[in-house]
PDB file of N, CA and C in Angstrom:
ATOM      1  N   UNK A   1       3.343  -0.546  -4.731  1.00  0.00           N
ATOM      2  CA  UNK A   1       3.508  -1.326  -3.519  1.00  0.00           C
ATOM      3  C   UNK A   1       3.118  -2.774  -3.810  1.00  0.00           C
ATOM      4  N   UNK A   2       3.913  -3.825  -3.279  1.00  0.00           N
ATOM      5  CA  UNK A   2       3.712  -5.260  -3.432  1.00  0.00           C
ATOM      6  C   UNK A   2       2.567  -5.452  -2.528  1.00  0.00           C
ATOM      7  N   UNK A   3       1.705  -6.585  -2.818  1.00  0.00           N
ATOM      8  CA  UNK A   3       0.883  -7.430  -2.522  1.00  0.00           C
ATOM      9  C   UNK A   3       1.660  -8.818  -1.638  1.00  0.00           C
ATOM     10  N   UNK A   4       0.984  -9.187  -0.747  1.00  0.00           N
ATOM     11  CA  UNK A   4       1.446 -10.259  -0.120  1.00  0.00           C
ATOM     12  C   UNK A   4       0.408 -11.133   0.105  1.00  0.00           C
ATOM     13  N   UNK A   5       0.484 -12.677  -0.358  1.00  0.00           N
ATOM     14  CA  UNK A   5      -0.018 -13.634   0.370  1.00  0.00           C
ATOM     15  C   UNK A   5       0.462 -14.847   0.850  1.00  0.00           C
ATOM     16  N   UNK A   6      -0.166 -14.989   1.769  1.00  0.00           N
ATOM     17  CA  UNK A   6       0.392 -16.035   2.687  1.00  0.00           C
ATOM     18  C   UNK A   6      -0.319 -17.474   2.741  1.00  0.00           C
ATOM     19  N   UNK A   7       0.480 -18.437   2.159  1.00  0.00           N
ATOM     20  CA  UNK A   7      -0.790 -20.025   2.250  1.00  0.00           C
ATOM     21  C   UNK A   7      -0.032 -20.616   2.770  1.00  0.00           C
ATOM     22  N   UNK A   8      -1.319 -21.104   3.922  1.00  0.00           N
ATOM     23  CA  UNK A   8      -1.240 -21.675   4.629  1.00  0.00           C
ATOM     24  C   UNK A   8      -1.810 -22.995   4.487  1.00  0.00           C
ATOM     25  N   UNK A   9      -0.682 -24.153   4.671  1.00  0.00           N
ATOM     26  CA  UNK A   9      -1.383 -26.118   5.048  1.00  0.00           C
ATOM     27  C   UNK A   9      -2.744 -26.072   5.902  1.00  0.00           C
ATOM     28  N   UNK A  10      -3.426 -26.739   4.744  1.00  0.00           N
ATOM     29  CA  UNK A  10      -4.118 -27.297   4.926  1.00  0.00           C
ATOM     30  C   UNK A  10      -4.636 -28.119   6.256  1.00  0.00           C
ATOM     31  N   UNK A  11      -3.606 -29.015   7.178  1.00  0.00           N
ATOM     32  CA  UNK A  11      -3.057 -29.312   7.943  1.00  0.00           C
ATOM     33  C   UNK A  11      -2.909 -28.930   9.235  1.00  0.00           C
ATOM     34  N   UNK A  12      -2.982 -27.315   9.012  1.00  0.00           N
ATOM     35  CA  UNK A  12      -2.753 -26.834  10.478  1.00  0.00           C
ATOM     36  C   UNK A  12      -3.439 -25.280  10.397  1.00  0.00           C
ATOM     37  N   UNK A  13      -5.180 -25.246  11.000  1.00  0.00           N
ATOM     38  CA  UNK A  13      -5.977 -24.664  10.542  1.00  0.00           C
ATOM     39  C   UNK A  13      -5.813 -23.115  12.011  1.00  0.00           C
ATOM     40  N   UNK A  14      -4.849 -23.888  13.210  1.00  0.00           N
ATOM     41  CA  UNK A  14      -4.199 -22.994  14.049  1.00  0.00           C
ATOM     42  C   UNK A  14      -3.676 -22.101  13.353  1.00  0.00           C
ATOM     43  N   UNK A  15      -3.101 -22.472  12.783  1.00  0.00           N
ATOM     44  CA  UNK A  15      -1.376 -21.323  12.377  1.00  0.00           C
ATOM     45  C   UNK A  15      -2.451 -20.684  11.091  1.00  0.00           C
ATOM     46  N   UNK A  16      -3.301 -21.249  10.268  1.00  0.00           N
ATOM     47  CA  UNK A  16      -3.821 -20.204   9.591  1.00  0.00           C
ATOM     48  C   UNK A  16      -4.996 -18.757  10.588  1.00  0.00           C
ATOM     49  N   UNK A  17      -5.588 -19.344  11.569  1.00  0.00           N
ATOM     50  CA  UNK A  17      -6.259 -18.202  11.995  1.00  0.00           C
ATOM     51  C   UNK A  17      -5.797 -17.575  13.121  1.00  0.00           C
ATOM     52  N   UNK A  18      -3.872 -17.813  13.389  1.00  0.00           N
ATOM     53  CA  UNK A  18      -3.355 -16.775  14.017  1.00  0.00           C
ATOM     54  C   UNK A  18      -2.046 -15.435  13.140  1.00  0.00           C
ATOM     55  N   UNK A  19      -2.022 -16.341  11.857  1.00  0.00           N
ATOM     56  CA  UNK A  19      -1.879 -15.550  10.723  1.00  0.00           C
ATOM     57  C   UNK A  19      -2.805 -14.587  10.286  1.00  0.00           C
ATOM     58  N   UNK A  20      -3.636 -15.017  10.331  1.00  0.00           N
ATOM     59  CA  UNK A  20      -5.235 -13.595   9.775  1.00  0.00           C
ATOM     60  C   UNK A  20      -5.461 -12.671  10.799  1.00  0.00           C
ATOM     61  N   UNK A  21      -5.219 -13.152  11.927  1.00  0.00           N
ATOM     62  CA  UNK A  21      -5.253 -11.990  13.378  1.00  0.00           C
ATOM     63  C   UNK A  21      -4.315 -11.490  13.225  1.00  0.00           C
ATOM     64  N   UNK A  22      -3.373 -11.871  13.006  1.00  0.00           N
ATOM     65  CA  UNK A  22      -1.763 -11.126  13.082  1.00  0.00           C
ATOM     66  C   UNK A  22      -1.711  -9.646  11.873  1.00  0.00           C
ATOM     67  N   UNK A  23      -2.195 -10.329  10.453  1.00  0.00           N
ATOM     68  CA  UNK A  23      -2.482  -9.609   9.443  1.00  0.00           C
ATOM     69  C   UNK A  23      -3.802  -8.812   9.334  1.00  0.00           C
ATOM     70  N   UNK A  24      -4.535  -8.793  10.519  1.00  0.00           N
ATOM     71  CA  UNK A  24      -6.018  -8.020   9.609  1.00  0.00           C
ATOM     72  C   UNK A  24      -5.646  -6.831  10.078  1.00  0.00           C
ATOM     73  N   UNK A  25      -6.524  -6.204   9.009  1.00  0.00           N
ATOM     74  CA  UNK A  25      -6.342  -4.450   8.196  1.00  0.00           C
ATOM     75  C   UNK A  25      -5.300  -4.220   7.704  1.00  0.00           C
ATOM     76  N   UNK A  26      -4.615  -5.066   7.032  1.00  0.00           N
ATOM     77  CA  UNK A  26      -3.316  -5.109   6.253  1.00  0.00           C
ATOM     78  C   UNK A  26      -3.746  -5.175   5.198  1.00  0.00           C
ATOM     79  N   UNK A  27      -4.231  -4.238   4.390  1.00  0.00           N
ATOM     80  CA  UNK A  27      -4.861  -4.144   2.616  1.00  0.00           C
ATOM     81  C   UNK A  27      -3.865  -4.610   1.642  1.00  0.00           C
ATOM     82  N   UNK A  28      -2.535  -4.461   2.007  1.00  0.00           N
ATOM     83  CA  UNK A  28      -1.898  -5.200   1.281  1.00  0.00           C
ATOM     84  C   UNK A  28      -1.079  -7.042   1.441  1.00  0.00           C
ATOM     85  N   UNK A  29      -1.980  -7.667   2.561  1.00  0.00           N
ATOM     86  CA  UNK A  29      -2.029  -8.409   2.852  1.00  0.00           C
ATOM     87  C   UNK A  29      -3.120  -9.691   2.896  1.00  0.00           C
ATOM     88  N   UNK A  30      -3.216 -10.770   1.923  1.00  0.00           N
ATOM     89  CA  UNK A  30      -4.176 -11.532   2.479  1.00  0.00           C
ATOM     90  C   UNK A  30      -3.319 -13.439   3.007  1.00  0.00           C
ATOM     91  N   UNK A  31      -4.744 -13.733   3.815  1.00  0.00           N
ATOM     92  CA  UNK A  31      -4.123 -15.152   4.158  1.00  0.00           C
ATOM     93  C   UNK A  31      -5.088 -16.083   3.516  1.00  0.00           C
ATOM     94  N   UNK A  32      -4.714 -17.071   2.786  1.00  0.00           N
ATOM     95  CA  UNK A  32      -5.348 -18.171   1.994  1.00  0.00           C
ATOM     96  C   UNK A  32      -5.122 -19.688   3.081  1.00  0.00           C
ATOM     97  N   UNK A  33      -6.170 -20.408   2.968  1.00  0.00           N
ATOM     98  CA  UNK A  33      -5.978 -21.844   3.234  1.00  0.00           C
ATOM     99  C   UNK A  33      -5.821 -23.246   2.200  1.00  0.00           C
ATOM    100  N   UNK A  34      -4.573 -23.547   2.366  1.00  0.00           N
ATOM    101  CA  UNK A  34      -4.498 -24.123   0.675  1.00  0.00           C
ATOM    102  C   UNK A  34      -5.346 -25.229   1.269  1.00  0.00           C
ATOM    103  N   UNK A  35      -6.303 -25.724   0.250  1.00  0.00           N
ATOM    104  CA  UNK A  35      -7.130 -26.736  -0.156  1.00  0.00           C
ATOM    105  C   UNK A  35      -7.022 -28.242  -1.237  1.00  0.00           C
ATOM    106  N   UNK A  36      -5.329 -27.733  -1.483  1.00  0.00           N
ATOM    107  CA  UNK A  36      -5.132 -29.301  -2.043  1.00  0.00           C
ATOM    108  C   UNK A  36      -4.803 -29.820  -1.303  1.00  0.00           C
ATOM    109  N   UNK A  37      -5.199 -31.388  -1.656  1.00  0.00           N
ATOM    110  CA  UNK A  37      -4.931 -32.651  -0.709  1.00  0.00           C
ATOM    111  C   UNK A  37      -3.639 -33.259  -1.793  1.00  0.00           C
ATOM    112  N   UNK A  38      -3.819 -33.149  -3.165  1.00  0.00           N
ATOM    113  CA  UNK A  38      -2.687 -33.999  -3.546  1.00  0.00           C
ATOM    114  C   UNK A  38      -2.768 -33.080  -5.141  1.00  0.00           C
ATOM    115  N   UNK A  39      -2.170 -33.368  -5.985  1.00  0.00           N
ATOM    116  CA  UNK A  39      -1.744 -32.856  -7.263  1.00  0.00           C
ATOM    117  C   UNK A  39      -3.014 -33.467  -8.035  1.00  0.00           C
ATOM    118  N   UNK A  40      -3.809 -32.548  -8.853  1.00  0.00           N
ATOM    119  CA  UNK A  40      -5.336 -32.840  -9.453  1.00  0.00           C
ATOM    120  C   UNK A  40      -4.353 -33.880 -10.586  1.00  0.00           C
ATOM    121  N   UNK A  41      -3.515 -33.785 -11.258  1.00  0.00           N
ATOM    122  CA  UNK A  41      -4.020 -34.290 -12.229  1.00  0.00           C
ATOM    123  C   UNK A  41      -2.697 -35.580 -12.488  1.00  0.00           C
ATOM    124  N   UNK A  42      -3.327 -36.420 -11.744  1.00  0.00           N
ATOM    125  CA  UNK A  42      -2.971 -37.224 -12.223  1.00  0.00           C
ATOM    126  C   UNK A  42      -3.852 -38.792 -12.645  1.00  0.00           C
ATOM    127  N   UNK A  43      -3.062 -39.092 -13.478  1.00  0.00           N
ATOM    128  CA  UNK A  43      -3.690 -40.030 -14.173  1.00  0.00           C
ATOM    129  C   UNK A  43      -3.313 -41.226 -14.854  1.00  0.00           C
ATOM    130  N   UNK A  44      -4.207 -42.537 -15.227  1.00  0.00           N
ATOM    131  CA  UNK A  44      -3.482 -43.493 -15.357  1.00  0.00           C
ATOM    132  C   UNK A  44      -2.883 -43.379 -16.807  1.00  0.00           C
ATOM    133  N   UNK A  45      -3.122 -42.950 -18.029  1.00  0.00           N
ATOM    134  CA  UNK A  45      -2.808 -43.311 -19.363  1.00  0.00           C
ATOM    135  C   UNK A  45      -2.253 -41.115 -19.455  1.00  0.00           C
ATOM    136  N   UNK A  46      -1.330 -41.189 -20.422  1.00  0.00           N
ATOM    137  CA  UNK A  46      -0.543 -40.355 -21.138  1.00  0.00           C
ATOM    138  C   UNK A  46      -1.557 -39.274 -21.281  1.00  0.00           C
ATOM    139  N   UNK A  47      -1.911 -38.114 -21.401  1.00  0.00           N
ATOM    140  CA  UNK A  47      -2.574 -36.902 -22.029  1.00  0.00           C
ATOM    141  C   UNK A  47      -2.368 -37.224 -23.332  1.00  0.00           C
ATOM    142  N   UNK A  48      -2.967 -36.604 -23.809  1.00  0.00           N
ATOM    143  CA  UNK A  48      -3.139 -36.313 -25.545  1.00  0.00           C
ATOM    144  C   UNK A  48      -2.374 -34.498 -25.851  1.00  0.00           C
ATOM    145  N   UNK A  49      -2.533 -34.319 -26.794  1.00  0.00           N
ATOM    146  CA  UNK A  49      -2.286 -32.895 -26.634  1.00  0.00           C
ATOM    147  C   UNK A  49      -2.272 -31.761 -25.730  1.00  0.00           C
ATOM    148  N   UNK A  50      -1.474 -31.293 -25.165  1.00  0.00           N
ATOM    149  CA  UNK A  50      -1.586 -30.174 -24.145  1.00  0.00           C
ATOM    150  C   UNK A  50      -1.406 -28.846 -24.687  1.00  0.00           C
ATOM    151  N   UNK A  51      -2.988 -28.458 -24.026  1.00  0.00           N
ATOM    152  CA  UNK A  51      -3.438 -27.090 -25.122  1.00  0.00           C
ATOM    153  C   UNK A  51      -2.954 -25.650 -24.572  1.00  0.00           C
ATOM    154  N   UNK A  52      -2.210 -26.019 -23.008  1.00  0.00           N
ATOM    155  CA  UNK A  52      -2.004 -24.475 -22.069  1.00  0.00           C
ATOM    156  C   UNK A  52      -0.410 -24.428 -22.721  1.00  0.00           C
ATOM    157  N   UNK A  53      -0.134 -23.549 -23.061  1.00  0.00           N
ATOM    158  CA  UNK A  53       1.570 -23.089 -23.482  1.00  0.00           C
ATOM    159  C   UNK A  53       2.366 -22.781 -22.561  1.00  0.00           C
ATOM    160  N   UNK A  54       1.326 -22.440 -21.199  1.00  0.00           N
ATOM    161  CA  UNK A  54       2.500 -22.692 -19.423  1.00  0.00           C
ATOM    162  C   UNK A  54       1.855 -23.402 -18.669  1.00  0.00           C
ATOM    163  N   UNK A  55       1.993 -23.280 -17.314  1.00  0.00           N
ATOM    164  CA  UNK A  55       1.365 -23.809 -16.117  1.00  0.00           C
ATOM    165  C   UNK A  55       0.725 -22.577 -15.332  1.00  0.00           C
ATOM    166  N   UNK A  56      -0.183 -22.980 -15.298  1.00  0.00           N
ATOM    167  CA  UNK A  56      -0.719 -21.786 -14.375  1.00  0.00           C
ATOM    168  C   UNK A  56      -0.601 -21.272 -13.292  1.00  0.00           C
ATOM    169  N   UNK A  57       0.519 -21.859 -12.613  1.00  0.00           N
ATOM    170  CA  UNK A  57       0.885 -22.095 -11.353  1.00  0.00           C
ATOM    171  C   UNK A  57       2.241 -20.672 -11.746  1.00  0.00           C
ATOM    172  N   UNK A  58       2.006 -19.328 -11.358  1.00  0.00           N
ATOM    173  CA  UNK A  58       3.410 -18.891 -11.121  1.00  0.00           C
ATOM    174  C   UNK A  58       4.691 -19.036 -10.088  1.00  0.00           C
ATOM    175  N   UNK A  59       4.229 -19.616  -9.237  1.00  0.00           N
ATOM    176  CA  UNK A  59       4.836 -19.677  -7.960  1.00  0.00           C
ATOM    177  C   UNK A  59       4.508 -21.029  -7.541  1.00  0.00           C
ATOM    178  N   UNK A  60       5.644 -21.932  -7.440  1.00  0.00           N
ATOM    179  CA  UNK A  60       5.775 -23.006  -6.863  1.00  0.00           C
ATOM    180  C   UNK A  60       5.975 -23.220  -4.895  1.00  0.00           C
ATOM    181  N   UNK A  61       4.421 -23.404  -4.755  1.00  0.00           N
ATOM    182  CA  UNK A  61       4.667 -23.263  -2.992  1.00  0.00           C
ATOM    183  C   UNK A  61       4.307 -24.714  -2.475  1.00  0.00           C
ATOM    184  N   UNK A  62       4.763 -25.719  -3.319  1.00  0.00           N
ATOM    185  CA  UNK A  62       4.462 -27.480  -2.912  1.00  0.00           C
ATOM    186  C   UNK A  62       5.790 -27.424  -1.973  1.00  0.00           C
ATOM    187  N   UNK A  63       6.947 -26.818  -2.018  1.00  0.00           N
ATOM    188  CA  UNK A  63       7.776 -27.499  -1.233  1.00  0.00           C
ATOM    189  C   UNK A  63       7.602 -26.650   0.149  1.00  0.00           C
ATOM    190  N   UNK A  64       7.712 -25.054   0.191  1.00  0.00           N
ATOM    191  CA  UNK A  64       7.769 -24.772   1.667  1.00  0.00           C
ATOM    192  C   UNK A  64       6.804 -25.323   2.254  1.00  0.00           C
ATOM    193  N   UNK A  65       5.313 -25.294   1.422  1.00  0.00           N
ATOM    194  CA  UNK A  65       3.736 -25.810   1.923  1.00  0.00           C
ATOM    195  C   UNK A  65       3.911 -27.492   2.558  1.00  0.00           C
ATOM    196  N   UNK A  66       4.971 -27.681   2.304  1.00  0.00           N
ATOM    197  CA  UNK A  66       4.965 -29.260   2.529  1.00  0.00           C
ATOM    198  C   UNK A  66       6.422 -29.566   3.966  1.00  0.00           C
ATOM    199  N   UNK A  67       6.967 -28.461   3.564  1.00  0.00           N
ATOM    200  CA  UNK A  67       8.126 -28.559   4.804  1.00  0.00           C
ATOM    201  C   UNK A  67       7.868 -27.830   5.680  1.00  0.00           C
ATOM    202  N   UNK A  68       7.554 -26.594   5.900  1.00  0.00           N
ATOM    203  CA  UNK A  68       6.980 -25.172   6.851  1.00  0.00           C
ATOM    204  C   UNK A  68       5.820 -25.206   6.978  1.00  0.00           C
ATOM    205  N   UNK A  69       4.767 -25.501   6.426  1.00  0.00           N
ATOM    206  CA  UNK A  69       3.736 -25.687   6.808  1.00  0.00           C
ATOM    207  C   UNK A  69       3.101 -24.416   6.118  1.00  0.00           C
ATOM    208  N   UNK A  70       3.866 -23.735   5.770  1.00  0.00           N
ATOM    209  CA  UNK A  70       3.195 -22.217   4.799  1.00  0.00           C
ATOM    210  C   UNK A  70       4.195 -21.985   3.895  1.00  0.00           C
ATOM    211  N   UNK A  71       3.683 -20.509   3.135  1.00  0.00           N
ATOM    212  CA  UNK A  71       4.451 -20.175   1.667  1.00  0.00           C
ATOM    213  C   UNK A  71       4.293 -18.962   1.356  1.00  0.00           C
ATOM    214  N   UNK A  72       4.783 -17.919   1.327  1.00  0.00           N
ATOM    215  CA  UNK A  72       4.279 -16.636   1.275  1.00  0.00           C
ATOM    216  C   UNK A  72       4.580 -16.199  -0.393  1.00  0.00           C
ATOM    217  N   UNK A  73       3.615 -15.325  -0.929  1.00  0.00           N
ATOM    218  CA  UNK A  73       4.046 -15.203  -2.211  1.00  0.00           C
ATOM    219  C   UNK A  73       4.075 -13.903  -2.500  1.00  0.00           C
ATOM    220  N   UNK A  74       4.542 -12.782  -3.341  1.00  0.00           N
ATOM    221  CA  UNK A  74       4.698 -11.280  -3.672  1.00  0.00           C
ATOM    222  C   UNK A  74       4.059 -11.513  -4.678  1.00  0.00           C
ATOM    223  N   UNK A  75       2.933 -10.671  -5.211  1.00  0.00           N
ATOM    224  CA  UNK A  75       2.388 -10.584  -6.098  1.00  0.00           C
ATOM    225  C   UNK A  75       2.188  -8.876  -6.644  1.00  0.00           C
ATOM    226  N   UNK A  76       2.246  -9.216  -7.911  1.00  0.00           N
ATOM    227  CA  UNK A  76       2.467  -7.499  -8.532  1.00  0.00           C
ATOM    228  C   UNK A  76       1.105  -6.705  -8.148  1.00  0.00           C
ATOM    229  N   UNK A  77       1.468  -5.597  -8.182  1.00  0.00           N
ATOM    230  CA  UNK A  77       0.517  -4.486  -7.983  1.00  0.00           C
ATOM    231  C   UNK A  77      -0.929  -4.525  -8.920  1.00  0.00           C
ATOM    232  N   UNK A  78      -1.806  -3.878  -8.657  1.00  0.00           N
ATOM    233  CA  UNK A  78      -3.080  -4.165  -9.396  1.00  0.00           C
ATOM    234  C   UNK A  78      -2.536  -3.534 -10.726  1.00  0.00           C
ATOM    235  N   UNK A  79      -2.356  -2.101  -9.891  1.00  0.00           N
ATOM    236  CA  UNK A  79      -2.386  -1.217 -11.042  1.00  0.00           C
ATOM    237  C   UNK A  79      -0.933  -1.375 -11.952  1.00  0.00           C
ATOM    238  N   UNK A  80      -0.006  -3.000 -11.905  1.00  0.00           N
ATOM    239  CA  UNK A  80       0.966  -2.980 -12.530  1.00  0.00           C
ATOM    240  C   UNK A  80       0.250  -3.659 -13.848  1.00  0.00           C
ATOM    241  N   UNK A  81      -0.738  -4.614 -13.378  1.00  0.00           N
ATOM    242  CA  UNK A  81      -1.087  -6.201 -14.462  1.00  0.00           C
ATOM    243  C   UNK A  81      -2.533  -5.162 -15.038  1.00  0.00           C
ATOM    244  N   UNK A  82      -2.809  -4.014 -15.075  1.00  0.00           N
ATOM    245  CA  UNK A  82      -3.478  -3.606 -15.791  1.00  0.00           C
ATOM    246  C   UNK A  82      -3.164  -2.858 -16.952  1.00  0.00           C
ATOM    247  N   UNK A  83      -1.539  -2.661 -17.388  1.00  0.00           N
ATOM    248  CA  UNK A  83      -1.204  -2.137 -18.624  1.00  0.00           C
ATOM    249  C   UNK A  83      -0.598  -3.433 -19.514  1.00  0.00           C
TER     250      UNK A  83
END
């Protein structure tokens, strides 16, 4: 069974705690409050070597999070990412 979460802007702290009422005792459900204000890393001069071989980010939720105001994501089963 899939996992679901739901992030919610920062922005609009309504719509996150009528999302968590809506969802509680839903074990396969949680609601997050996203906490970025802007993209960490930026900076004035070039990086040097970049040591991560991806992004850690699997799921890109900057655009609904920024147009809808939320982003819902499917995430694999526990017992899938443990073999």
């Amino acid at each position: 069974m899939a996992r679901y979460l739901f992030i919610i802007s920062w922005s609009n702290p309504s719509r996150y705690e009528m999302v968590q009422q809506r969802v509680a005792g839903m074990n396969d459900v949680e609601v997050i409050l996203d906490r970025r204000f802007r993209e960490r890393r930026r900076r004035d001069h070039t990086p040097g070597v970049e040591r991560r071989r991806t992004d850690r980010r699997e799921h890109d939720v900057d655009v609904p999070l920024d147009q809808l105001g939320w982003a819902m994501v499917v995430l694999p089963t526990r017992s899938s990412r443990l073999g």
